[in-house]
N, C-alpha and C. Protein backbone atom coordinates (compact mmCIF):
# COMPACT_ATOMS: atom_id res chain seq x y z
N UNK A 1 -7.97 -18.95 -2.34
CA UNK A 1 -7.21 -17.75 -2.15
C UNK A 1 -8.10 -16.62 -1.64
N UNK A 2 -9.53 -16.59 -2.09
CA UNK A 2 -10.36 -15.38 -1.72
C UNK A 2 -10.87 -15.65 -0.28
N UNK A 3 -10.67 -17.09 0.41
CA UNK A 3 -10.62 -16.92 2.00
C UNK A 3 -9.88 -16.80 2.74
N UNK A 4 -8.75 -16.86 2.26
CA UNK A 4 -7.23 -16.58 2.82
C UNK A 4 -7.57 -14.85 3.19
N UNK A 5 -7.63 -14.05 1.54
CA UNK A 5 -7.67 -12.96 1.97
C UNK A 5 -9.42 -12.28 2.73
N UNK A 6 -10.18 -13.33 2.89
CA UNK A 6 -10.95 -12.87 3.43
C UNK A 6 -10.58 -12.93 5.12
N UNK A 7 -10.41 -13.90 5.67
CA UNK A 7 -9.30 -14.43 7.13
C UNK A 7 -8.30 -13.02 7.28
N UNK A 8 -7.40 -13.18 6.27
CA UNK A 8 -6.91 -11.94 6.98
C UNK A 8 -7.26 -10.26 7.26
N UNK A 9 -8.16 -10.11 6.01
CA UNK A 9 -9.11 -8.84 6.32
C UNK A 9 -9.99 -8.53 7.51
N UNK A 10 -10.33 -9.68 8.19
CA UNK A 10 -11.24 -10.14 9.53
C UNK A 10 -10.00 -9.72 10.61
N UNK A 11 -9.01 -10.59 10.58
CA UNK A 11 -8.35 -10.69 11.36
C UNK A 11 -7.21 -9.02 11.89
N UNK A 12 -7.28 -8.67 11.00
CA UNK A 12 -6.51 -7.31 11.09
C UNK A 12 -8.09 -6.09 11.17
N UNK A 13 -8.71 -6.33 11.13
CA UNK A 13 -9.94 -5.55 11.06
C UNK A 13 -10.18 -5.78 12.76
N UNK A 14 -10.19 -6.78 13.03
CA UNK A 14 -10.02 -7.39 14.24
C UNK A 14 -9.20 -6.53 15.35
N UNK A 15 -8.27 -6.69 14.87
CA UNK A 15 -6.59 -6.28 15.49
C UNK A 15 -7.10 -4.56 16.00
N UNK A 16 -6.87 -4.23 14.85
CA UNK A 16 -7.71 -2.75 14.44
C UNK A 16 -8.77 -2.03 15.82
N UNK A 17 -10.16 -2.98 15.57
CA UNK A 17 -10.89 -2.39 16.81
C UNK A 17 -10.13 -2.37 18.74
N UNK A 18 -8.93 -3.82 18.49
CA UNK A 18 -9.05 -4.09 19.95
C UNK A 18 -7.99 -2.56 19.99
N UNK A 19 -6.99 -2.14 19.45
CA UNK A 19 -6.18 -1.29 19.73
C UNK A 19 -6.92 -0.13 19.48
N UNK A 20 -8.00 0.18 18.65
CA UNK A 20 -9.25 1.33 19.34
C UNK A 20 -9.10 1.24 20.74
N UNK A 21 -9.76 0.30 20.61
CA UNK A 21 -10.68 0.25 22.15
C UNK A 21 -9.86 0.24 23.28
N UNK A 22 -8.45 -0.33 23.01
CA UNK A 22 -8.19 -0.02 24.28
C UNK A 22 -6.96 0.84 24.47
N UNK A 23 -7.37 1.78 23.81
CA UNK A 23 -6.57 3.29 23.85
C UNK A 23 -7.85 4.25 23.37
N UNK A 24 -8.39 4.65 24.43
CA UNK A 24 -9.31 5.79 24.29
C UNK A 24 -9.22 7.13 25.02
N UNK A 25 -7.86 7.10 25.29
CA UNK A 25 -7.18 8.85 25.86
C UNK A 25 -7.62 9.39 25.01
N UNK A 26 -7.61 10.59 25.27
CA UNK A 26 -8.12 12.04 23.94
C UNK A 26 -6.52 12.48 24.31
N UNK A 27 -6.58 12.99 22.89
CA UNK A 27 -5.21 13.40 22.66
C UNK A 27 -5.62 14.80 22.05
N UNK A 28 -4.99 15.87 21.61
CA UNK A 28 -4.86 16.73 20.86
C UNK A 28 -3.72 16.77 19.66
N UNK A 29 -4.18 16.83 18.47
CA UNK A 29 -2.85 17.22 17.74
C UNK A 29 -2.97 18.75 17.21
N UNK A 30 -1.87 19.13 17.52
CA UNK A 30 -1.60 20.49 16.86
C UNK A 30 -0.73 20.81 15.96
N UNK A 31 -1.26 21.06 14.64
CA UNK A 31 -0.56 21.16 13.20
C UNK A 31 -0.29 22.44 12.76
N UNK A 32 -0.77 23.74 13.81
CA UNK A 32 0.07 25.03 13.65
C UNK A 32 -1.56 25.50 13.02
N UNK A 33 -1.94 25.48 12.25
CA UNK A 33 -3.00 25.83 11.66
C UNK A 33 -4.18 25.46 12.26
N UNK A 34 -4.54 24.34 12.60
CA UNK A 34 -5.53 23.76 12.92
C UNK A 34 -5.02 22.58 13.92
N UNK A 35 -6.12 22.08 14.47
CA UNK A 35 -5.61 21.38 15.62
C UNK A 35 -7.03 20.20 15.42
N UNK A 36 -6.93 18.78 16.13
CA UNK A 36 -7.54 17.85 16.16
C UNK A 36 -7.59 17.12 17.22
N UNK A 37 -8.64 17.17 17.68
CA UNK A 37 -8.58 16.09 19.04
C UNK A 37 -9.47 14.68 18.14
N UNK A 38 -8.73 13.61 18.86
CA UNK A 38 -8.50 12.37 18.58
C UNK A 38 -8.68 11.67 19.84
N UNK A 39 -8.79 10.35 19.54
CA UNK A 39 -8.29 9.23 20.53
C UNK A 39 -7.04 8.74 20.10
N UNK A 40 -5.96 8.24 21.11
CA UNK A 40 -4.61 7.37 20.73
C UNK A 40 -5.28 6.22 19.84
N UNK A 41 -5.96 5.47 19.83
CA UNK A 41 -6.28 4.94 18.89
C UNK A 41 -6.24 4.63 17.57
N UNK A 42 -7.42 5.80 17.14
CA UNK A 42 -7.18 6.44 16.01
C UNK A 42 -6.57 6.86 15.47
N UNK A 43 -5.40 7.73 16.25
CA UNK A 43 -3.98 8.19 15.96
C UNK A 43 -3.12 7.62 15.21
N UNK A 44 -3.52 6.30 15.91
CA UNK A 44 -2.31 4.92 15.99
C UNK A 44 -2.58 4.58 14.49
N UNK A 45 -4.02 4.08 14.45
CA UNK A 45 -4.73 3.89 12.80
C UNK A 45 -4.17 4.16 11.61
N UNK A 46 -4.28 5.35 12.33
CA UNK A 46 -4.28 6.99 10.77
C UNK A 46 -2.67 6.36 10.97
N UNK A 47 -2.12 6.72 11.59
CA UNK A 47 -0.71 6.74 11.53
C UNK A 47 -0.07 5.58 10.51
N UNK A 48 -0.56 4.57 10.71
CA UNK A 48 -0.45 2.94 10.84
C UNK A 48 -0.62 2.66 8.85
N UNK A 49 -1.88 3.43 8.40
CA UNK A 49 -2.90 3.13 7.62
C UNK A 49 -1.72 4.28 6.28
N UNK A 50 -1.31 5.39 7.09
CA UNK A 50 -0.71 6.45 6.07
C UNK A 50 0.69 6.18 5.87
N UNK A 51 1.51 5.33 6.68
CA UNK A 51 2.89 4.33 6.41
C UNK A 51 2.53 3.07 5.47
N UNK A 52 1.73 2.79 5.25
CA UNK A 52 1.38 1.49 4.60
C UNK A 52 1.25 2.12 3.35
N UNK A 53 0.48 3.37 2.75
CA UNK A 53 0.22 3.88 2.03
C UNK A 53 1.09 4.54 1.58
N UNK A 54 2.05 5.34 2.01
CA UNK A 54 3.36 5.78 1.26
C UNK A 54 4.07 4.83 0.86
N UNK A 55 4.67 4.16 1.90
CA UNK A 55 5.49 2.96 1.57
C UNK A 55 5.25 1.92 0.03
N UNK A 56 3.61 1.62 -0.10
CA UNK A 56 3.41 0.96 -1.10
C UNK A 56 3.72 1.86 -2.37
N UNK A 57 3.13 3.33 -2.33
CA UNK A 57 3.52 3.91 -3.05
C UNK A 57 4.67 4.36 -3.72
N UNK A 58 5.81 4.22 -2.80
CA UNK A 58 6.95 4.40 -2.86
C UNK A 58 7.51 3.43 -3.66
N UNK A 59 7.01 1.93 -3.33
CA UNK A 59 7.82 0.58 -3.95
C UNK A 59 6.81 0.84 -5.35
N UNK A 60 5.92 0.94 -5.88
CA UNK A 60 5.43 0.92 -6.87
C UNK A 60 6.03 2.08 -8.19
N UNK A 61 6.52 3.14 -7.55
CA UNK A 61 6.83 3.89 -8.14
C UNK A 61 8.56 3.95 -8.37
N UNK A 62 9.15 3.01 -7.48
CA UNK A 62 10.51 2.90 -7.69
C UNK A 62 10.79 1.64 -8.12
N UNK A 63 10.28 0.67 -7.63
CA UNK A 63 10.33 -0.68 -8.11
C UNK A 63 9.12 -1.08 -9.44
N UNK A 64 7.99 -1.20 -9.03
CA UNK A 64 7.13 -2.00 -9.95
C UNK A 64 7.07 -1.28 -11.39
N UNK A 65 6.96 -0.10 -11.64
CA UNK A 65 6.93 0.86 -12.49
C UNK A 65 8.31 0.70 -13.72
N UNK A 66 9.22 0.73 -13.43
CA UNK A 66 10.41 0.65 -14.35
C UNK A 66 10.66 -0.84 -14.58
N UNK A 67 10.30 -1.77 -13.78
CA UNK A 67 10.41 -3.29 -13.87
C UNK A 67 9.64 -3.75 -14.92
N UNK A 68 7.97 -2.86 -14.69
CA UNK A 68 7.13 -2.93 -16.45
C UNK A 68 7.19 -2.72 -17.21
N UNK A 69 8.25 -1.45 -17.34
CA UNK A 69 8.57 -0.38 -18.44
C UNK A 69 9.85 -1.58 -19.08
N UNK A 70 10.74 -1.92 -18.21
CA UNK A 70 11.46 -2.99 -18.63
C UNK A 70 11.14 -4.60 -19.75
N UNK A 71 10.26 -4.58 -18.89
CA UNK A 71 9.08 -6.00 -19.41
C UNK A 71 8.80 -6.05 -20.87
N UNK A 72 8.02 -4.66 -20.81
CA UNK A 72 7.49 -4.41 -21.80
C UNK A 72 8.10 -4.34 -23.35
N UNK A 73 9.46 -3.75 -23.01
CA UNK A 73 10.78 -3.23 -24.04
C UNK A 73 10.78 -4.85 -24.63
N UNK A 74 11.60 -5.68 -23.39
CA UNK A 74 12.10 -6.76 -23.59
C UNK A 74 10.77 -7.60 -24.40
N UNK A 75 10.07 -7.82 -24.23
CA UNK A 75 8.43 -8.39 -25.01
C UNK A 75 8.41 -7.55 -26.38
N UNK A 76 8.28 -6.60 -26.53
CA UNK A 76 8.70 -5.83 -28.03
C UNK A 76 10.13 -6.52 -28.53
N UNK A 77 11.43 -6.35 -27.84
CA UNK A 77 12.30 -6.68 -28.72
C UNK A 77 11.83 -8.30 -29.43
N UNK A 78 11.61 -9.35 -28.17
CA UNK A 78 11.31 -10.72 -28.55
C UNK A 78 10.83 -10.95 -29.71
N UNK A 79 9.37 -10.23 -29.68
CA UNK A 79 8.45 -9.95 -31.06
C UNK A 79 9.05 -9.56 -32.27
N UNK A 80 10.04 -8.31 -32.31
CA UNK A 80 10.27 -7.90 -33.38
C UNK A 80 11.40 -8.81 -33.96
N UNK A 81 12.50 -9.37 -33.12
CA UNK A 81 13.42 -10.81 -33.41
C UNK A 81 12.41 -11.98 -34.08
N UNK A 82 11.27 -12.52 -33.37
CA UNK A 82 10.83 -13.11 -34.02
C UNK A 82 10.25 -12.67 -35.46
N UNK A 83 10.21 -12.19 -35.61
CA UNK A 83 9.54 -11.41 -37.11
C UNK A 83 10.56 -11.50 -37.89
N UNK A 84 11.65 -11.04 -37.29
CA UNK A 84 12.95 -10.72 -38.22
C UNK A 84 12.89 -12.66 -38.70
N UNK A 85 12.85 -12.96 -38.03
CA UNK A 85 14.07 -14.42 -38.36
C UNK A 85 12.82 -14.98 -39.11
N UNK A 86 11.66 -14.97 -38.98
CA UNK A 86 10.28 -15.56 -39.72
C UNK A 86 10.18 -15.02 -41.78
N UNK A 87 10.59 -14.06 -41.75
CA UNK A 87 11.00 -12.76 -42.68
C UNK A 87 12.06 -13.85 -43.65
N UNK A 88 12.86 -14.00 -43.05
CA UNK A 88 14.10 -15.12 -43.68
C UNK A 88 13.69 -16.18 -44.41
């Protein structure tokens, strides 16, 4: 499993430089305050890298989070049923 995810860390690391490299326009971004010149590239990256990063965040905090909180309840009740009926 740790070369699987090593293969694909290569391979998207990979991916990564060729769409650097072959977008090296300078761009400007202007955010009203401050401004950044970039390559499309990089743009693409950042862009790419900060959707992946909300998104996960998003499912973790709407999905994975209450699914544990769930887990957890249900694993307490089990326990305390078993106790009860052991008690008898």
């Amino acid at each position: 499993m740790a070369i699987l995810r090593l293969l694909l860390l290569v391979a998207f690391l990979a991916a990564g430089l060729v769409v650097g490299s072959l977008n090296r326009q300078r761009i400007v971004l202007d955010f009203g305050l401050a401004e950044v010149v970039t390559t499309t590239g990089i743009a693409v990256m950042v862009a790419l890298l900060a959707g992946v990063l909300l998104g996960g965040g998003l499912v973790l905090v709407t999905s994975v989070l209450p699914l544990r909180n769930r887990l957890g309840r249900a694993e307490r009740a089990k326990i305390d049923t078993a106790a009860g009926e052991a008690a008898r």
